[in-house]
N, C-alpha and C. Protein backbone atom coordinates (compact mmCIF):
# COMPACT_ATOMS: atom_id res chain seq x y z
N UNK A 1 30.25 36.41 5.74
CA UNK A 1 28.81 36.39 5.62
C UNK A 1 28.39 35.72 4.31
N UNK A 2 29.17 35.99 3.45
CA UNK A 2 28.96 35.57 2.24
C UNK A 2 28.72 33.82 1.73
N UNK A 3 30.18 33.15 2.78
CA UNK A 3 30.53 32.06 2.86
C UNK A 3 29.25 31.23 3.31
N UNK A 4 28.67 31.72 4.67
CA UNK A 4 27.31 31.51 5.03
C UNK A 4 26.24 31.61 4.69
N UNK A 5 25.59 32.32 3.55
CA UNK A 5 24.90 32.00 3.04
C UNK A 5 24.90 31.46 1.76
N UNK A 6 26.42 30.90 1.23
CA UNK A 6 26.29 29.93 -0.10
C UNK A 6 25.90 28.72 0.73
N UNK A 7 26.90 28.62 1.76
CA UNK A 7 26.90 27.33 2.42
C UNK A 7 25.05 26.99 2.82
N UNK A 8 24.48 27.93 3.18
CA UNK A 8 22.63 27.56 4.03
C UNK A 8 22.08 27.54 2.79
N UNK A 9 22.64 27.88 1.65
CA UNK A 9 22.00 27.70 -0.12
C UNK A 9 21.92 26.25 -0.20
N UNK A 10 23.38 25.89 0.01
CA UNK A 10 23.59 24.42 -0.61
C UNK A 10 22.95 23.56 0.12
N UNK A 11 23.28 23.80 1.64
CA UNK A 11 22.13 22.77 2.57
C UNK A 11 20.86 23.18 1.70
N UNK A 12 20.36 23.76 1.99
CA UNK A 12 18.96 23.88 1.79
C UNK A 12 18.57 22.92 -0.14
N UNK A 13 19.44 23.30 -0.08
CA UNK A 13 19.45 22.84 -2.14
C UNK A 13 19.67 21.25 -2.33
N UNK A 14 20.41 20.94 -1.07
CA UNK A 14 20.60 19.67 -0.99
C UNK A 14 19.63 18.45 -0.55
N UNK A 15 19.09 19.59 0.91
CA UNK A 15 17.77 18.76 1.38
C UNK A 15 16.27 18.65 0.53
N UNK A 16 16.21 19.75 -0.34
CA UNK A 16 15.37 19.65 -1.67
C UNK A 16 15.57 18.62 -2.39
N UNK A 17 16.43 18.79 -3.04
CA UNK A 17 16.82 17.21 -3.86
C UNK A 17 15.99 16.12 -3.40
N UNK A 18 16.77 16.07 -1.87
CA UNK A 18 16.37 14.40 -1.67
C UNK A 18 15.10 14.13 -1.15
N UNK A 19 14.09 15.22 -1.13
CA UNK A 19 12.90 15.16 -0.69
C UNK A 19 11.67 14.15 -1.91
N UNK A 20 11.11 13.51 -1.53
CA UNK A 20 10.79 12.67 -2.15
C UNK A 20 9.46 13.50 -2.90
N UNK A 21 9.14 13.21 -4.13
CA UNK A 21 8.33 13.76 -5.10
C UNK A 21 7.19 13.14 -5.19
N UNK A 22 6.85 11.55 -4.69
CA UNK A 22 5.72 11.42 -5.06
C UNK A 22 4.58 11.43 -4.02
N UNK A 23 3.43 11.59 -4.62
CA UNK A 23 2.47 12.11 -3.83
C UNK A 23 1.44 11.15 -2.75
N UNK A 24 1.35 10.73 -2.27
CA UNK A 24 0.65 9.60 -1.15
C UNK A 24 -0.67 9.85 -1.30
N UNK A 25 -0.93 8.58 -1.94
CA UNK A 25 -2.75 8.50 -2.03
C UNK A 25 -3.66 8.32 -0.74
N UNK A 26 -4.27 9.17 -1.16
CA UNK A 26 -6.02 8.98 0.34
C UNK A 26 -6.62 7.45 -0.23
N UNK A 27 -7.08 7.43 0.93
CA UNK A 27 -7.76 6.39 1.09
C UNK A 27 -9.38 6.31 0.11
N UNK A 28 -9.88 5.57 -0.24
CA UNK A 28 -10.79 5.83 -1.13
C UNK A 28 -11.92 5.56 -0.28
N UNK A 29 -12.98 6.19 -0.13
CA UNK A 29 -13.95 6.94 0.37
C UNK A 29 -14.60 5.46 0.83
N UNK A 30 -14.71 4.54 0.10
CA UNK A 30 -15.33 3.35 0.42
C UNK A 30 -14.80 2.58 1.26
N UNK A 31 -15.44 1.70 2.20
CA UNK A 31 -14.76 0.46 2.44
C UNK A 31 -14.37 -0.46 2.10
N UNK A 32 -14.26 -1.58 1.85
CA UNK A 32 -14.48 -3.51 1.26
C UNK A 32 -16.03 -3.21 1.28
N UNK A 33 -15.89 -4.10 0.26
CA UNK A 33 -17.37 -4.32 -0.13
C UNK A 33 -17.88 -5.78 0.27
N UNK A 34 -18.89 -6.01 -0.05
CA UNK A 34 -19.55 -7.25 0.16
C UNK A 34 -19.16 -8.43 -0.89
N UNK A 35 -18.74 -7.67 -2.27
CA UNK A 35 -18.53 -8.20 -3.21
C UNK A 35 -16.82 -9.07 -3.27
N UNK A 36 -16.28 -7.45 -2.56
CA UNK A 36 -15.04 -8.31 -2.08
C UNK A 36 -14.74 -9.17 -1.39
N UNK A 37 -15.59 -9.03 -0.57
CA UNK A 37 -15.65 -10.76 0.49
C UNK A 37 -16.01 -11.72 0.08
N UNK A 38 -16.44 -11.93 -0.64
CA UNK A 38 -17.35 -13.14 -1.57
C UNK A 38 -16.42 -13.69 -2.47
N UNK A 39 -15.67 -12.55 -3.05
CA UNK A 39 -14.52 -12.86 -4.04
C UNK A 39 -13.61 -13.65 -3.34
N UNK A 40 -12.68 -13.19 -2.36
CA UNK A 40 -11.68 -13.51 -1.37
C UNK A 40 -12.21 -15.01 -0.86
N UNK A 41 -13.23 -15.18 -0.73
CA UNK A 41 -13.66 -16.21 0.23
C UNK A 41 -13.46 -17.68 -0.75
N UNK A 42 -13.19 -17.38 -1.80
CA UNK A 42 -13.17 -18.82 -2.98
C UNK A 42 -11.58 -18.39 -2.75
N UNK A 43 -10.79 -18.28 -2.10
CA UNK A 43 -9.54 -18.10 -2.04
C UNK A 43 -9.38 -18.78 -0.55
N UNK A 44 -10.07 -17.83 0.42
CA UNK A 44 -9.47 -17.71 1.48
C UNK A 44 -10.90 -18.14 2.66
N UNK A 45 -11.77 -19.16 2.72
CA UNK A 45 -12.78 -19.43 2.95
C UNK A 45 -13.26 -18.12 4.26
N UNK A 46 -12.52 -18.51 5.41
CA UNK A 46 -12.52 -17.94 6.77
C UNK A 46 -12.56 -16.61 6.63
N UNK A 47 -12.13 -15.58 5.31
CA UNK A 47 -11.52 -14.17 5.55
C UNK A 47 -12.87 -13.67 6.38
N UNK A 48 -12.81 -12.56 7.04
CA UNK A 48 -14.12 -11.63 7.71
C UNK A 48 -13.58 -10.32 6.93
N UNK A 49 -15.18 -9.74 7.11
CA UNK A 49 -15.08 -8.02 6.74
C UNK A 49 -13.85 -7.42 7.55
N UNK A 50 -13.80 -7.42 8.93
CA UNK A 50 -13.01 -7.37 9.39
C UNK A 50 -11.68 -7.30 9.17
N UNK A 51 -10.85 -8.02 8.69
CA UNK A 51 -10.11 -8.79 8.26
C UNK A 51 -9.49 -7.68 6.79
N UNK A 52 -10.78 -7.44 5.44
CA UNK A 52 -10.44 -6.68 4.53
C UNK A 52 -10.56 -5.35 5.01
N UNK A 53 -11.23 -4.75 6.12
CA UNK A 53 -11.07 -3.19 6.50
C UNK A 53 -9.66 -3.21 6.82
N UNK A 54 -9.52 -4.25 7.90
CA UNK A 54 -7.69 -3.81 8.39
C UNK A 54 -6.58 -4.04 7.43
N UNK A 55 -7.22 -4.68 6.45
CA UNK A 55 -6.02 -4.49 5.43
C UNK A 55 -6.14 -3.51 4.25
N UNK A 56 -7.30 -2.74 4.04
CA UNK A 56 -7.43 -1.48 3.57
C UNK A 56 -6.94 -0.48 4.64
N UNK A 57 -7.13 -0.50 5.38
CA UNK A 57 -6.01 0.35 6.45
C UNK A 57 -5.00 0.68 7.02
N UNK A 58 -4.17 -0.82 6.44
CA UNK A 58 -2.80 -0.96 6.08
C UNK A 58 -2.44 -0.57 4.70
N UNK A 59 -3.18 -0.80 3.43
CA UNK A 59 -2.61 -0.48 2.31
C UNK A 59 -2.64 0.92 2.35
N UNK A 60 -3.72 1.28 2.62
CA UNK A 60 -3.84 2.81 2.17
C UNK A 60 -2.94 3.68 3.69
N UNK A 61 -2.19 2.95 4.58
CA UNK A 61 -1.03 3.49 5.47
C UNK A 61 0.56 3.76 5.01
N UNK A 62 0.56 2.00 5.20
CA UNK A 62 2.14 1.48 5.71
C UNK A 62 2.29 1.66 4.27
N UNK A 63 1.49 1.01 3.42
CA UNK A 63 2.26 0.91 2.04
C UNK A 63 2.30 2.24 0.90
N UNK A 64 1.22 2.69 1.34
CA UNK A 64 1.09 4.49 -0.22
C UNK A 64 1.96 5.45 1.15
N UNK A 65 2.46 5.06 1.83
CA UNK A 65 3.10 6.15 2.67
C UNK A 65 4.78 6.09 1.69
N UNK A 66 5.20 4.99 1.11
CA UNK A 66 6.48 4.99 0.45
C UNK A 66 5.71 5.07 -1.13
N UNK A 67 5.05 4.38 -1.73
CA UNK A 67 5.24 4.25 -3.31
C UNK A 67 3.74 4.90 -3.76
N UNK A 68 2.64 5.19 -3.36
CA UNK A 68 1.28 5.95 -3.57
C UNK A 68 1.25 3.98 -3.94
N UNK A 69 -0.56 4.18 -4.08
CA UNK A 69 -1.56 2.86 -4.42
C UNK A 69 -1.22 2.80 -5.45
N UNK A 70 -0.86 1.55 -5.77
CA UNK A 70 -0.81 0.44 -6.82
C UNK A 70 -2.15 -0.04 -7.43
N UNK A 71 -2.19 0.06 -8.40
CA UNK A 71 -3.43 -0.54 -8.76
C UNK A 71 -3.18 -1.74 -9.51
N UNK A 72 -3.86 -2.67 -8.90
CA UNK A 72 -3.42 -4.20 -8.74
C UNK A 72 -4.27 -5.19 -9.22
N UNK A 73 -5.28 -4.62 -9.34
CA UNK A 73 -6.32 -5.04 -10.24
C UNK A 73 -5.77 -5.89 -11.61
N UNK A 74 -4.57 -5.95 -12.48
CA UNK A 74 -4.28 -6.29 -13.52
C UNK A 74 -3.23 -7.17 -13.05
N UNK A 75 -2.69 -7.29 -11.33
CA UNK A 75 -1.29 -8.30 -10.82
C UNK A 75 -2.02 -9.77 -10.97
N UNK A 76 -1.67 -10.39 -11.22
CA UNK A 76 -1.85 -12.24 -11.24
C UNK A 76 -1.63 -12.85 -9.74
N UNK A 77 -2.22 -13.69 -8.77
CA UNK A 77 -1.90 -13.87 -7.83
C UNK A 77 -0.57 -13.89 -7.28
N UNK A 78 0.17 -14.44 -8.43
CA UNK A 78 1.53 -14.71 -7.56
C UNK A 78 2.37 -13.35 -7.98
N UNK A 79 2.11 -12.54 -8.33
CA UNK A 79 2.51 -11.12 -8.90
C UNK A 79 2.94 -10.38 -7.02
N UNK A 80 1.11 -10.33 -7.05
CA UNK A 80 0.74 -9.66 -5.66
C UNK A 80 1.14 -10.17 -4.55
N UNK A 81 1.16 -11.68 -4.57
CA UNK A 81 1.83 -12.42 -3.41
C UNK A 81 3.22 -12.15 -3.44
N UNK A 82 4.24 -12.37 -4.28
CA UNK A 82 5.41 -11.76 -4.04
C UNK A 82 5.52 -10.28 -3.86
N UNK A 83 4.62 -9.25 -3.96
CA UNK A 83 5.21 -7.66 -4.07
C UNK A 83 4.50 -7.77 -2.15
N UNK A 84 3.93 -8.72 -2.01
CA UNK A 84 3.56 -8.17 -0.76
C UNK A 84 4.63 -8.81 0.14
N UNK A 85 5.32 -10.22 -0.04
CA UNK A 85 6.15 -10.81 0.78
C UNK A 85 7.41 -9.78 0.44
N UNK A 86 8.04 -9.18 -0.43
CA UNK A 86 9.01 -8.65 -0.60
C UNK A 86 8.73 -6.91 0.04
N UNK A 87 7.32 -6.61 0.88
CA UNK A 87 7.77 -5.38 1.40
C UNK A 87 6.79 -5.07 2.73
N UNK A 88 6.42 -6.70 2.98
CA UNK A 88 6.05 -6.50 4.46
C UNK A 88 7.20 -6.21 5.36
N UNK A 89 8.63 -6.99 5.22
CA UNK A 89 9.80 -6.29 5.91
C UNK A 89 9.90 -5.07 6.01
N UNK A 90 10.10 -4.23 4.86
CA UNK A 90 10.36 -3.28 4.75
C UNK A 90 9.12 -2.10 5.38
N UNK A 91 8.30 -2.31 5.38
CA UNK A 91 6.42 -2.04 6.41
C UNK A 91 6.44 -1.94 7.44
N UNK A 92 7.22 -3.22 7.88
CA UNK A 92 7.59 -3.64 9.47
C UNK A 92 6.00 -4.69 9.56
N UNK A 93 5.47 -4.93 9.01
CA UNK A 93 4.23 -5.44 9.35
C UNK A 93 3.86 -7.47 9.33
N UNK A 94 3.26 -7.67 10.47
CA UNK A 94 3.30 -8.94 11.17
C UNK A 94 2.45 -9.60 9.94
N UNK A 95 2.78 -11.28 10.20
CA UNK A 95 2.39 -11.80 9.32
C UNK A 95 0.45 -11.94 9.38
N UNK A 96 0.22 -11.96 10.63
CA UNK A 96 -1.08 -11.34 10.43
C UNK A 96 -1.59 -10.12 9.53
N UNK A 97 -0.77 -8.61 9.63
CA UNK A 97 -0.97 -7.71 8.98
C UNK A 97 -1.01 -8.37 7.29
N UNK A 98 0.15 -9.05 7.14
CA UNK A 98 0.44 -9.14 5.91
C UNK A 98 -0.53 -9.63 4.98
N UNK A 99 -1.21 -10.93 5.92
CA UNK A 99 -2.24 -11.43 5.72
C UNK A 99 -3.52 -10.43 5.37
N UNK A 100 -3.41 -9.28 6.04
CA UNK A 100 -5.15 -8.87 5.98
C UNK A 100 -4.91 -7.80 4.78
N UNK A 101 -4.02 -7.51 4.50
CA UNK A 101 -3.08 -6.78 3.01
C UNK A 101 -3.46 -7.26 1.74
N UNK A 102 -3.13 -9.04 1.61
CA UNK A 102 -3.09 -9.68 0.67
C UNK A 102 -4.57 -10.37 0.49
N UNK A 103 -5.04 -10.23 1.36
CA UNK A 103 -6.52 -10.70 1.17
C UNK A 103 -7.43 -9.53 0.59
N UNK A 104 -7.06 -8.58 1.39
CA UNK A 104 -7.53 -6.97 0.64
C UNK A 104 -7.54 -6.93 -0.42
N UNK A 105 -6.00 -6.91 -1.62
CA UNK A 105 -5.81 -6.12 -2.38
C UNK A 105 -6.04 -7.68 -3.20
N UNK A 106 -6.59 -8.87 -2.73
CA UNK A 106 -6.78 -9.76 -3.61
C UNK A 106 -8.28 -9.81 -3.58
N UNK A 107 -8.90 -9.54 -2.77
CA UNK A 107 -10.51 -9.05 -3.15
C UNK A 107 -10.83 -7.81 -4.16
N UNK A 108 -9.80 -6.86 -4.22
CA UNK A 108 -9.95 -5.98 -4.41
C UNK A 108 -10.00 -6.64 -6.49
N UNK A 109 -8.42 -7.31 -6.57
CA UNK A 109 -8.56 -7.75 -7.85
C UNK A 109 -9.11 -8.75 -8.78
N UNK A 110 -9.59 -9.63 -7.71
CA UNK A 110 -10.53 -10.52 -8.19
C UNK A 110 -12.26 -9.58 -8.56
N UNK A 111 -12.41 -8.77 -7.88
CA UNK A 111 -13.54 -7.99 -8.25
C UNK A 111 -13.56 -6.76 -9.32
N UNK A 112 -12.37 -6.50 -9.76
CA UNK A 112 -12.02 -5.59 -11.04
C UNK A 112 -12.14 -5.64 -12.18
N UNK A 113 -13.08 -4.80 -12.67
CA UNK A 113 -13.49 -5.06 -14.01
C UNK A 113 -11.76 -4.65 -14.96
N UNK A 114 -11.75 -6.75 -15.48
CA UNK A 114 -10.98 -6.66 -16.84
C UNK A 114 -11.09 -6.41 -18.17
């Protein structure tokens, strides 16, 4: 009996460990703004509102579901363009998705007070 419950200790002690600690951010109460589209659009002429909701709906999913929100506001374009090509694989998410991600979180930093 004894043996059995060091042993359901250590499982249990073990699956603690590897449980991941950090905390997954909510979504922030707002949508894209108007401001962000305006921003994006000297980038990306075509983007739609559209377009930055579904990729606020991807960031604040696929991506704060592994690392919580990044605040990106201070990344340089090609900062953000590589952190996003290096973990849409890992997302699983289509290059459309990827697209409405990087237009997001690049409206998002072109409109951030530096």
């Amino acid at each position: 009996m004894k043996n059995i419950f060091i042993s359901a200790l250590a499982i249990s002690l073990a699956f603690g460990a590897c449980k991941s600690k950090k905390t997954v951010a909510k979504a922030p109460s707002t949508e894209p703004t108007e401001n962000q589209l305006t921003a994006i659009k000297s980038k990306s002429p075509s983007t739609t509102m559209e377009e930055l909701k579904k990729g606020h709906s991807i960031y604040y999913g696929a991506c704060t579901n592994c690392h919580g929100a990044k605040d990106v506001s201070g990344y340089t374009e090609e900062r953000l363009t590589k952190a996003i090509d290096n973990m849409a694989p890992k997302a699983h998410l289509s290059d459309e998705e990827k697209q409405a991600v990087w237009k997001y979180a690049m409206g998002v930093n072109l409109t951030a007070k530096k």
